[in-house]
C-alpha atoms as a PDB file:
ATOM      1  CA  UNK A   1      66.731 -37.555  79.562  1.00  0.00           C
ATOM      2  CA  UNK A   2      63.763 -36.232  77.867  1.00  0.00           C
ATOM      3  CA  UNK A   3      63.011 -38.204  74.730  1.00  0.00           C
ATOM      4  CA  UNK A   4      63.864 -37.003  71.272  1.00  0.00           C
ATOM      5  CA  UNK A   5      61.167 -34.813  69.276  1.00  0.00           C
ATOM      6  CA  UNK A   6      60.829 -35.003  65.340  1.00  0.00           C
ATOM      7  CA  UNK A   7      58.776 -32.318  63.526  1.00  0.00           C
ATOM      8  CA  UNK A   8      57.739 -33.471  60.258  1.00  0.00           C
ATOM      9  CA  UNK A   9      55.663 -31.882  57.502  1.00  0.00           C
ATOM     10  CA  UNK A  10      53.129 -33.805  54.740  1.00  0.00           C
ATOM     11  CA  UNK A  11      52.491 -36.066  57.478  1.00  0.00           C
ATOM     12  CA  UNK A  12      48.798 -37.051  56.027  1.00  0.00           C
ATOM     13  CA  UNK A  13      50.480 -39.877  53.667  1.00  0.00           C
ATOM     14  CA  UNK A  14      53.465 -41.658  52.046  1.00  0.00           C
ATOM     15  CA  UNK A  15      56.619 -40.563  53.384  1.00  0.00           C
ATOM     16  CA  UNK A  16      55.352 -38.414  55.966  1.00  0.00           C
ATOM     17  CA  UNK A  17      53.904 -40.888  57.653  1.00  0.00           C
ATOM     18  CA  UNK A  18      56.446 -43.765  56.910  1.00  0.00           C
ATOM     19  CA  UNK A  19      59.066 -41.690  58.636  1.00  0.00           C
ATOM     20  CA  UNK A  20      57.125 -40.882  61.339  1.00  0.00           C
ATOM     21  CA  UNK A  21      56.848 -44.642  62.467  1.00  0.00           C
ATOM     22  CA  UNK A  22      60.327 -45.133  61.539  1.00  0.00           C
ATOM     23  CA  UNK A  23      60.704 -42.293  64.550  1.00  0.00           C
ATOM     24  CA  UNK A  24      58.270 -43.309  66.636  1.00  0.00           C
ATOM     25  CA  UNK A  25      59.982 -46.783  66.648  1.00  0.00           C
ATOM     26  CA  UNK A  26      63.505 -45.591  67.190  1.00  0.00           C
ATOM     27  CA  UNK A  27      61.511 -43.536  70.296  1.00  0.00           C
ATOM     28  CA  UNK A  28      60.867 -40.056  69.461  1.00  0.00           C
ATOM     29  CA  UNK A  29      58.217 -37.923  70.161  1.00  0.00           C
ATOM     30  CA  UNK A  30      56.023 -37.019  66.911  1.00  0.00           C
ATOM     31  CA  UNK A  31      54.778 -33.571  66.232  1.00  0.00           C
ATOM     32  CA  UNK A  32      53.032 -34.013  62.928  1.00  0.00           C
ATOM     33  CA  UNK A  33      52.137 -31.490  60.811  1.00  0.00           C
ATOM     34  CA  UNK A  34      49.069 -31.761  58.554  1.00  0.00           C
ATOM     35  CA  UNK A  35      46.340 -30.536  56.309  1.00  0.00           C
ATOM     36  CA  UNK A  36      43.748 -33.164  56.651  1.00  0.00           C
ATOM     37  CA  UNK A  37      43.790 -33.867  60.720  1.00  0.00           C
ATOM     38  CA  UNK A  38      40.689 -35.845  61.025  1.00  0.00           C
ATOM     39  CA  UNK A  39      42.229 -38.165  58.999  1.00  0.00           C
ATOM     40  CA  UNK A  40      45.931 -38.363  60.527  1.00  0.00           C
ATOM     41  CA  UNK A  41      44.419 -38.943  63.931  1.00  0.00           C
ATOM     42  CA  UNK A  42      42.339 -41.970  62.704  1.00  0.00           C
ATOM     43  CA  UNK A  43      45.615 -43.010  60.997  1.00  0.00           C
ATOM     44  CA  UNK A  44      47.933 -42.802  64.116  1.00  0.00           C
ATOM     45  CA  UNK A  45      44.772 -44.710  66.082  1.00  0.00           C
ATOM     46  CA  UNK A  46      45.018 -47.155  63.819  1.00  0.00           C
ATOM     47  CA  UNK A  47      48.830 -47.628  63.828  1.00  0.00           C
ATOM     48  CA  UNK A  48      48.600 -47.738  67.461  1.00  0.00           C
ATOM     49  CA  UNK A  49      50.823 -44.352  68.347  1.00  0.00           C
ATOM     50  CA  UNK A  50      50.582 -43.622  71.688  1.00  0.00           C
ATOM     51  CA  UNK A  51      48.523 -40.394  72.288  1.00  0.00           C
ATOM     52  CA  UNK A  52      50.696 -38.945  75.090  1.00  0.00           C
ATOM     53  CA  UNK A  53      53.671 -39.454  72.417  1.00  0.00           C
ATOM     54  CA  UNK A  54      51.807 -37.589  69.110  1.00  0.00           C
ATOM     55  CA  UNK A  55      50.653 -33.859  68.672  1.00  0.00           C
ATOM     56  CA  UNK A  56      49.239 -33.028  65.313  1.00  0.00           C
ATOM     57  CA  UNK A  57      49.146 -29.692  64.002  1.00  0.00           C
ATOM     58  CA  UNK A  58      46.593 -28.274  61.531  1.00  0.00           C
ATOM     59  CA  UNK A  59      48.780 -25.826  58.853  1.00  0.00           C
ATOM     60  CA  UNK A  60      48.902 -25.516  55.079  1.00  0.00           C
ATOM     61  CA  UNK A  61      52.644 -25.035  54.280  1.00  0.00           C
ATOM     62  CA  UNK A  62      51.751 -23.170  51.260  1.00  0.00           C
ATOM     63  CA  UNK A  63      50.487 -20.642  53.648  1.00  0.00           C
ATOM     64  CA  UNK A  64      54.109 -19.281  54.902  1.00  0.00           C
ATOM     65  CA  UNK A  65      51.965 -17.652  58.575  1.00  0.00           C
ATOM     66  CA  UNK A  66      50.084 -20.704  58.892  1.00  0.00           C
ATOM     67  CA  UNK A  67      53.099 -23.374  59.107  1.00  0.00           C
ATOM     68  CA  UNK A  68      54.748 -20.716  61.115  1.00  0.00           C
ATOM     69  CA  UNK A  69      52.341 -20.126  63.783  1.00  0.00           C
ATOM     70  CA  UNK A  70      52.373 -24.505  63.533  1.00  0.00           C
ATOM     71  CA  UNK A  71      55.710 -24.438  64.464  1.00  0.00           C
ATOM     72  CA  UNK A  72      55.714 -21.281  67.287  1.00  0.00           C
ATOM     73  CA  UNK A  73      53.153 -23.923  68.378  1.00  0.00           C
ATOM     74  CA  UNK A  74      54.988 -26.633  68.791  1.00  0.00           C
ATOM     75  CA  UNK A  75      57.741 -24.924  71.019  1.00  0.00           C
ATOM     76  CA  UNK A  76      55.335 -23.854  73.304  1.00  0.00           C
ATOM     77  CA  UNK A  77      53.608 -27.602  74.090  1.00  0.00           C
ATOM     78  CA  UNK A  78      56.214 -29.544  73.103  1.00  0.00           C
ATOM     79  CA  UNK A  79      60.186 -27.647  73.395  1.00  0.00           C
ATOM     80  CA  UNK A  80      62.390 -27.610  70.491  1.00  0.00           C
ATOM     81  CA  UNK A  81      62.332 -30.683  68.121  1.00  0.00           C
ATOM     82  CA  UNK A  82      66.000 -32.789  67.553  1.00  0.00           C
ATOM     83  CA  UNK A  83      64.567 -33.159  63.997  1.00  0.00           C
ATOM     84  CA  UNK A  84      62.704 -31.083  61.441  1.00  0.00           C
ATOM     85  CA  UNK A  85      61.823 -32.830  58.219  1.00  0.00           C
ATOM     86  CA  UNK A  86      60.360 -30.484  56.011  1.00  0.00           C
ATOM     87  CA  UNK A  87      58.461 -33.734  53.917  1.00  0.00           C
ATOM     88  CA  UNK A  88      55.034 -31.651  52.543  1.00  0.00           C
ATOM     89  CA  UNK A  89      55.059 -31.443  48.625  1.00  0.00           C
ATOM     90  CA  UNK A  90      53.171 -31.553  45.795  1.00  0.00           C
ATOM     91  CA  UNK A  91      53.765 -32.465  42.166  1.00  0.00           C
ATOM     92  CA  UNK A  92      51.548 -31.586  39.006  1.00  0.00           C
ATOM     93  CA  UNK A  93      51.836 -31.863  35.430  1.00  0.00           C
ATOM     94  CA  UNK A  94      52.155 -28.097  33.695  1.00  0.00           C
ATOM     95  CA  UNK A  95      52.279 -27.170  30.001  1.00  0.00           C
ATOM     96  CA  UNK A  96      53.905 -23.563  29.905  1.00  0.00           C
ATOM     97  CA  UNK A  97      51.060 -22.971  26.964  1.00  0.00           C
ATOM     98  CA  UNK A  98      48.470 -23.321  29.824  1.00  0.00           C
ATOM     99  CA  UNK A  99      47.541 -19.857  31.930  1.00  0.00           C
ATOM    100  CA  UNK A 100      46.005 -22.047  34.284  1.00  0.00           C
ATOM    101  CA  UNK A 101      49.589 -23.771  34.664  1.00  0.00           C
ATOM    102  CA  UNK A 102      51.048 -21.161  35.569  1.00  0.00           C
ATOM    103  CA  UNK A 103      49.253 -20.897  38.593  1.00  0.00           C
ATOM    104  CA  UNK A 104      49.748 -24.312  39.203  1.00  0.00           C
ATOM    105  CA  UNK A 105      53.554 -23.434  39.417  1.00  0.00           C
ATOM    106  CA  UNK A 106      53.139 -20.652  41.945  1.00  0.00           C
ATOM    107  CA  UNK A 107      51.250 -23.367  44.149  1.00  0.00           C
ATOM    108  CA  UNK A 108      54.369 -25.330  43.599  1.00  0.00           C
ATOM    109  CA  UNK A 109      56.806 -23.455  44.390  1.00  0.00           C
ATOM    110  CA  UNK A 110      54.758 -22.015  47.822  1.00  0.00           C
ATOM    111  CA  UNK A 111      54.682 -25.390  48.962  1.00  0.00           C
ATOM    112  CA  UNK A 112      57.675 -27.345  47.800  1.00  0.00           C
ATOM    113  CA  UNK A 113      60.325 -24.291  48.450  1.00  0.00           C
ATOM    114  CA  UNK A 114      58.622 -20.871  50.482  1.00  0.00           C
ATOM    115  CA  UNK A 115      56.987 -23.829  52.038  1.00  0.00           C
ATOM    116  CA  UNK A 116      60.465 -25.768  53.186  1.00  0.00           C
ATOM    117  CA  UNK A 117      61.797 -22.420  54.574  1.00  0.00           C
ATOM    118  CA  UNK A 118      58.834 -21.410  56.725  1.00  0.00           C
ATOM    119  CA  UNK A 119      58.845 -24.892  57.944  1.00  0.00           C
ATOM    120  CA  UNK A 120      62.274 -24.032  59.145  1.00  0.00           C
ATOM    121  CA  UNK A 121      62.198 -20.617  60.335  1.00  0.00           C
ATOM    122  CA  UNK A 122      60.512 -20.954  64.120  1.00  0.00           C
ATOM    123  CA  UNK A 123      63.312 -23.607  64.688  1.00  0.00           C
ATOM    124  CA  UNK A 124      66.941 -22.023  63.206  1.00  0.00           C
ATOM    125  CA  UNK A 125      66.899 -19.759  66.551  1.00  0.00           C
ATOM    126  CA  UNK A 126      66.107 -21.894  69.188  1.00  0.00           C
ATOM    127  CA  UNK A 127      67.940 -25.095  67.635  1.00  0.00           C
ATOM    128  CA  UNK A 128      71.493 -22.688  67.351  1.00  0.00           C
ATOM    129  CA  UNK A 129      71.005 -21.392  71.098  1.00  0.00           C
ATOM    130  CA  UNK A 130      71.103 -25.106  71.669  1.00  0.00           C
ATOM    131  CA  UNK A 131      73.969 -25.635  69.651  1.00  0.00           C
ATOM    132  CA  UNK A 132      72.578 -28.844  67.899  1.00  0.00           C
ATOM    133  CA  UNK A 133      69.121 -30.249  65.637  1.00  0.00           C
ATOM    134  CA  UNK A 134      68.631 -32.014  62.147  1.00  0.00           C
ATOM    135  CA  UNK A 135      67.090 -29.476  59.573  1.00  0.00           C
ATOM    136  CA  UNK A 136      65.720 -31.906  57.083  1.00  0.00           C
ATOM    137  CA  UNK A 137      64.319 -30.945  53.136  1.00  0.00           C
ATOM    138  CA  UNK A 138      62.996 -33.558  50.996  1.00  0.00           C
ATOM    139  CA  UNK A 139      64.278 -33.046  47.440  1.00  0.00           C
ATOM    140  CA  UNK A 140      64.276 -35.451  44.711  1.00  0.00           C
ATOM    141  CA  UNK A 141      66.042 -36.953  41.522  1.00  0.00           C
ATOM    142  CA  UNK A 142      63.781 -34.858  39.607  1.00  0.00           C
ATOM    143  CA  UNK A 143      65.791 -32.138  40.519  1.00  0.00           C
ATOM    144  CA  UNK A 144      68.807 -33.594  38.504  1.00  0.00           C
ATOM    145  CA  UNK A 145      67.839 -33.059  34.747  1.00  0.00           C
ATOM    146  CA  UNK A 146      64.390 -31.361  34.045  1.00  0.00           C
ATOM    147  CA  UNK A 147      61.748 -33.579  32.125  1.00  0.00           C
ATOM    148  CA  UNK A 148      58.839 -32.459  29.717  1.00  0.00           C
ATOM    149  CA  UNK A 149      55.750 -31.821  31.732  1.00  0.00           C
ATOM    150  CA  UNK A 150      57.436 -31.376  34.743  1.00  0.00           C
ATOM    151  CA  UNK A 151      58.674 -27.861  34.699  1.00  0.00           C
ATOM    152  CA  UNK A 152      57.375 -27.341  38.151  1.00  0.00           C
ATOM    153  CA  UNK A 153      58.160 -30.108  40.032  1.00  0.00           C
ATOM    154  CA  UNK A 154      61.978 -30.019  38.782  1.00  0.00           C
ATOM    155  CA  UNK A 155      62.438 -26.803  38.994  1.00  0.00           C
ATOM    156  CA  UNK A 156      61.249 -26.705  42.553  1.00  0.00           C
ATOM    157  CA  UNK A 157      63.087 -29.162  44.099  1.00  0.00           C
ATOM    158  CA  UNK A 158      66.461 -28.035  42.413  1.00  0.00           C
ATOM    159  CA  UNK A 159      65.382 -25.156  44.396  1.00  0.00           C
ATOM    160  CA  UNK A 160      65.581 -27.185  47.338  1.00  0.00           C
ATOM    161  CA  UNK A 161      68.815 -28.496  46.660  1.00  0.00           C
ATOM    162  CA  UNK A 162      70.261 -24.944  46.349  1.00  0.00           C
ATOM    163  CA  UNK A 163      68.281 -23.588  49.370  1.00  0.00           C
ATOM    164  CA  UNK A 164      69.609 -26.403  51.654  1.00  0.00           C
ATOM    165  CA  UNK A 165      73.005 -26.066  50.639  1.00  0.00           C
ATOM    166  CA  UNK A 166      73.110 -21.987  51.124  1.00  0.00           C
ATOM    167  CA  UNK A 167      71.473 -22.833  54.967  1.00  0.00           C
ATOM    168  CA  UNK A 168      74.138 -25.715  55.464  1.00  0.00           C
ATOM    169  CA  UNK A 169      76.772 -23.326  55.210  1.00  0.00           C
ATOM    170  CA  UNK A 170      74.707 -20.287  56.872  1.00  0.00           C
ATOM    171  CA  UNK A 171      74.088 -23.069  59.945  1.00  0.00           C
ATOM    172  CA  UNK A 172      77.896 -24.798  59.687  1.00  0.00           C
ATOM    173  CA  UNK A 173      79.692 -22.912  62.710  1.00  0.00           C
ATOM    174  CA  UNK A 174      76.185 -23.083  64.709  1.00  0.00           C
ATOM    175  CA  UNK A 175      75.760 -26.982  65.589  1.00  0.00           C
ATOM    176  CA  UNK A 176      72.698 -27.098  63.427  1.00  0.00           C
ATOM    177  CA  UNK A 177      73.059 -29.931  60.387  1.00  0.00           C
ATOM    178  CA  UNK A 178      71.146 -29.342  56.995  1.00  0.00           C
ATOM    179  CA  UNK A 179      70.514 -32.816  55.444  1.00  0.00           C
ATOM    180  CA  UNK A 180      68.908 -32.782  51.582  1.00  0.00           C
ATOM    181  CA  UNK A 181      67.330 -36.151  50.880  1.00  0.00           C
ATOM    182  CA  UNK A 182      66.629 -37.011  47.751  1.00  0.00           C
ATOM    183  CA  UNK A 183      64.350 -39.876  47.052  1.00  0.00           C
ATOM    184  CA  UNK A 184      63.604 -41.550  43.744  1.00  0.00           C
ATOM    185  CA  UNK A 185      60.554 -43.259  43.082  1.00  0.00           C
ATOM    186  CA  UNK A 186      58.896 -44.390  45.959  1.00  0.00           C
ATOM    187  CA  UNK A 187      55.324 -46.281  45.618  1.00  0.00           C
ATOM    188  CA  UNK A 188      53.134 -43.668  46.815  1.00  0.00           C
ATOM    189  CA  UNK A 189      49.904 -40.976  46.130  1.00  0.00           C
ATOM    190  CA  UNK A 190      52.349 -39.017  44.689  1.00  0.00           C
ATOM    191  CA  UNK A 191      53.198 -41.041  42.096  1.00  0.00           C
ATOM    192  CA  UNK A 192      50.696 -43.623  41.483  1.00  0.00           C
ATOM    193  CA  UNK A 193      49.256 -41.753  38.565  1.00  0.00           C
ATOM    194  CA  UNK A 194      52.391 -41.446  36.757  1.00  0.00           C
ATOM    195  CA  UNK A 195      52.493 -42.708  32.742  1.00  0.00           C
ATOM    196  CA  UNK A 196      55.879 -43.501  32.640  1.00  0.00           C
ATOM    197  CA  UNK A 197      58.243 -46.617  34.242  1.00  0.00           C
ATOM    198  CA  UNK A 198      59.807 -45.930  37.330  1.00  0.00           C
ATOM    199  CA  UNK A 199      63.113 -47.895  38.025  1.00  0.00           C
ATOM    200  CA  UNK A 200      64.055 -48.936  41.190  1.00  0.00           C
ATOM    201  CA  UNK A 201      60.564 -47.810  42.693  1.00  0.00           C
ATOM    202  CA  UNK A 202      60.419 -48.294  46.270  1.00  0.00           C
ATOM    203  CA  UNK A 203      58.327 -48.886  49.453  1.00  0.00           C
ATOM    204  CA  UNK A 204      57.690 -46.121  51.575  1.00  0.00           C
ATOM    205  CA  UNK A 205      58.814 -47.564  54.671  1.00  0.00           C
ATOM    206  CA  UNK A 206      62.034 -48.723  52.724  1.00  0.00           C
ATOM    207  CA  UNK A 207      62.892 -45.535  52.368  1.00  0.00           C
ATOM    208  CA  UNK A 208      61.888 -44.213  55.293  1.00  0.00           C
ATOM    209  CA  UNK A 209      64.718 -46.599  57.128  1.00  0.00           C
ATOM    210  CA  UNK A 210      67.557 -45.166  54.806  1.00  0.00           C
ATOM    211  CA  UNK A 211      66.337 -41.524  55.401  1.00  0.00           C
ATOM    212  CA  UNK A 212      66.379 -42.618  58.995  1.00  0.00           C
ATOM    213  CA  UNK A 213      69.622 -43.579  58.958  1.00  0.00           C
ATOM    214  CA  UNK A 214      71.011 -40.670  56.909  1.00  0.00           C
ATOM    215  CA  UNK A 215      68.992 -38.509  59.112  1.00  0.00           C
ATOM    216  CA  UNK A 216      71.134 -39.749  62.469  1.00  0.00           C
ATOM    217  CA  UNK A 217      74.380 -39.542  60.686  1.00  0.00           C
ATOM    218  CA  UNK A 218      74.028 -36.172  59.686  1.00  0.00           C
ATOM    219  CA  UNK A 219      75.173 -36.884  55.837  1.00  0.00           C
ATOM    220  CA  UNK A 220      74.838 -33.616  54.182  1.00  0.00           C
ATOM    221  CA  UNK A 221      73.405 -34.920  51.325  1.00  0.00           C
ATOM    222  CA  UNK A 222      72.073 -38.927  50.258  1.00  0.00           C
ATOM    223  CA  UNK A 223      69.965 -39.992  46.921  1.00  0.00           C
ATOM    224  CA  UNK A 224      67.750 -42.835  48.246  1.00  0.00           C
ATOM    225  CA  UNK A 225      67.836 -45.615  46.563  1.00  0.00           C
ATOM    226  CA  UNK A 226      71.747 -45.121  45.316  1.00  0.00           C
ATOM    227  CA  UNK A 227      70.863 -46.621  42.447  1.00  0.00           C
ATOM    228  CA  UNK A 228      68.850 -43.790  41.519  1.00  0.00           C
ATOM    229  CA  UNK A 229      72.256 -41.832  42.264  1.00  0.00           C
ATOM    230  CA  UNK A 230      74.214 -43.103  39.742  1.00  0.00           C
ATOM    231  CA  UNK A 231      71.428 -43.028  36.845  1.00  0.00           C
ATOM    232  CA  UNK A 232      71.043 -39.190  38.255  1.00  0.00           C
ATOM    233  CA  UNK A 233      74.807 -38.694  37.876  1.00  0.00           C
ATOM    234  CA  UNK A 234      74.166 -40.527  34.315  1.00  0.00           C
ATOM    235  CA  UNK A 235      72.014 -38.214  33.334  1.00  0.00           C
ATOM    236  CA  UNK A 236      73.590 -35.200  34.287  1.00  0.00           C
ATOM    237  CA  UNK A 237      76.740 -36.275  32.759  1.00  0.00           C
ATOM    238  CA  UNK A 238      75.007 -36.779  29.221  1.00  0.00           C
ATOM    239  CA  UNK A 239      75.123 -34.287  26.423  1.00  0.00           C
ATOM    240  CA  UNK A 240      72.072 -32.026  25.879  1.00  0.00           C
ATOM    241  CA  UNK A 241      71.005 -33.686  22.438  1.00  0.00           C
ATOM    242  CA  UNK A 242      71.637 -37.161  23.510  1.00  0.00           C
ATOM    243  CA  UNK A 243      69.014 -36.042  27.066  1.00  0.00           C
ATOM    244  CA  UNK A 244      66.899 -34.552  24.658  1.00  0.00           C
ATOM    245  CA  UNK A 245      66.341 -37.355  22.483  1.00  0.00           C
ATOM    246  CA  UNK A 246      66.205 -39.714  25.448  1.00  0.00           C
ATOM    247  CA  UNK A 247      63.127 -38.185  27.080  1.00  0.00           C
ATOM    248  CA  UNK A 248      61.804 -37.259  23.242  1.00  0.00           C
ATOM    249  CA  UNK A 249      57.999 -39.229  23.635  1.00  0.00           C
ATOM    250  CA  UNK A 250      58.174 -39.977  27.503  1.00  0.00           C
ATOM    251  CA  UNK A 251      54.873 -39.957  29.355  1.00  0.00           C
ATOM    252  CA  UNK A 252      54.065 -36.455  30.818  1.00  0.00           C
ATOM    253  CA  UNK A 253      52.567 -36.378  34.270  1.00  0.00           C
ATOM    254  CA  UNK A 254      48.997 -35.532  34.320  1.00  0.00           C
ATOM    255  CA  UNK A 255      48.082 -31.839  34.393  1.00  0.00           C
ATOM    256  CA  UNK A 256      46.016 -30.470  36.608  1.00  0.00           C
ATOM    257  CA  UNK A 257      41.727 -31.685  35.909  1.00  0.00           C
ATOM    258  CA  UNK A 258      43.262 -34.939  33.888  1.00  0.00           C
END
């Protein structure tokens, strides 16, 4: 049997990459999907992934015709992937009172969400004639309860919940499994700049065993660490004014040029 092919997005740092060892050890096939290339081919060197075992693909997923053709690419060298994590994201600070913020949501919102669904697209078709395949999409607590100076980020990835949810049940009868991750804090680019605590921050390549393991059981959805579950849960539970005066003074994350 041919060995097992995971297509992951954001694959340039953090989790991206951290799953795509977790993979590679477990014995897939990578096709990695990133902005920066130079750099993600010095990075597998380094890690010692085997060339004949690792593709990477140059694509913007903000750019919906650009991680599309990334994808039709993939099929053609490669076949149709077992898994598809769409990982790429960004998060930045906005203040509503900003115009400039504003565009910094639309940049959001074409990565974290159009961005998810393009990343899907060139696979739904060929994974249902196959009758099986993992569609991944990286959410994230912050989707739970939205926080001041995060607008964006929050509202994006609640996005993601809903959109994976409507394709679960679009996919259901089709052999195709929709899997929404959503991680907490995990120690990474991403959120190394924050100015606020993060409980229960983790290692990327912690996480990247739990997705793993999510991933292969097909769980429909998993908040990574739990822990971070039950404060989401928590949260969500609590009354507007008691939320409100909870996050009342909590650090903002860093707007775009701070």
């Amino acid at each position: 049997m041919a060995a097992p092919l995971v297509f992951i997005t954001g694959a340039s740092s953090g989790i991206g990459q951290a799953l795509a060892l977790r993979f590679y050890a477990a014995g897939y096939h990578l096709a990695l999907v990133a902005r920066r290339t130079v750099e993600t081919e010095a990075w597998a060197v380094a890690v010692g992934i085997e060339p004949a075992r690792c593709r990477i693909y140059r694509a913007d997923v903000a750019q919906t015709d650009d991680i599309i053709a990334a994808g039709a690419e993939c099929l053609e060298v490669q076949g149709v992937p077992d898994v598809v994590i769409a990982n790429a994201g960004i998060s930045v600070g906005m203040d509503t009172a900003h115009r400039e913020d504003l565009d910094v949501m639309a940049r959001t919102f074409a990565t974290n969400n159009l961005g998810m669904a393009a990343t899907f697209h060139p696979f739904i078709a060929p994974m249902t004639a196959r009758g099986s395949g993992r569609l991944v999409g990286i959410a994230s607590v912050a989707a739970i309860r939205g926080l001041p100076g995060h607008g964006a980020y929050c509202a994006s990835k609640a996005g993601v919940i809903s959109y994976c949810e409507s394709l679960r049940g679009e996919l259901r009868a089709s052999g195709v499994r929709v899997v929404t991750l959503c991680p907490g804090y995990i120690d990474t680019p991403l959120t190394q700049g924050n100015r606020y605590g993060m409980p229960f921050l983790m290692q990327p390549a912690d996480f990247a065993e739990r997705a793993f393991r999510c991933i292969e059981a097909g769980h429909s959805f998993r908040t990574i660490p739990w822990q971070m579950g039950v404060l989401a849960k928590l949260m969500r539970a609590a009354p507007n004014a008691l939320f409100d005066r909870a996050v009342q003074g909590r650090g903002r994350k860093r707007r775009q040029g701070e």
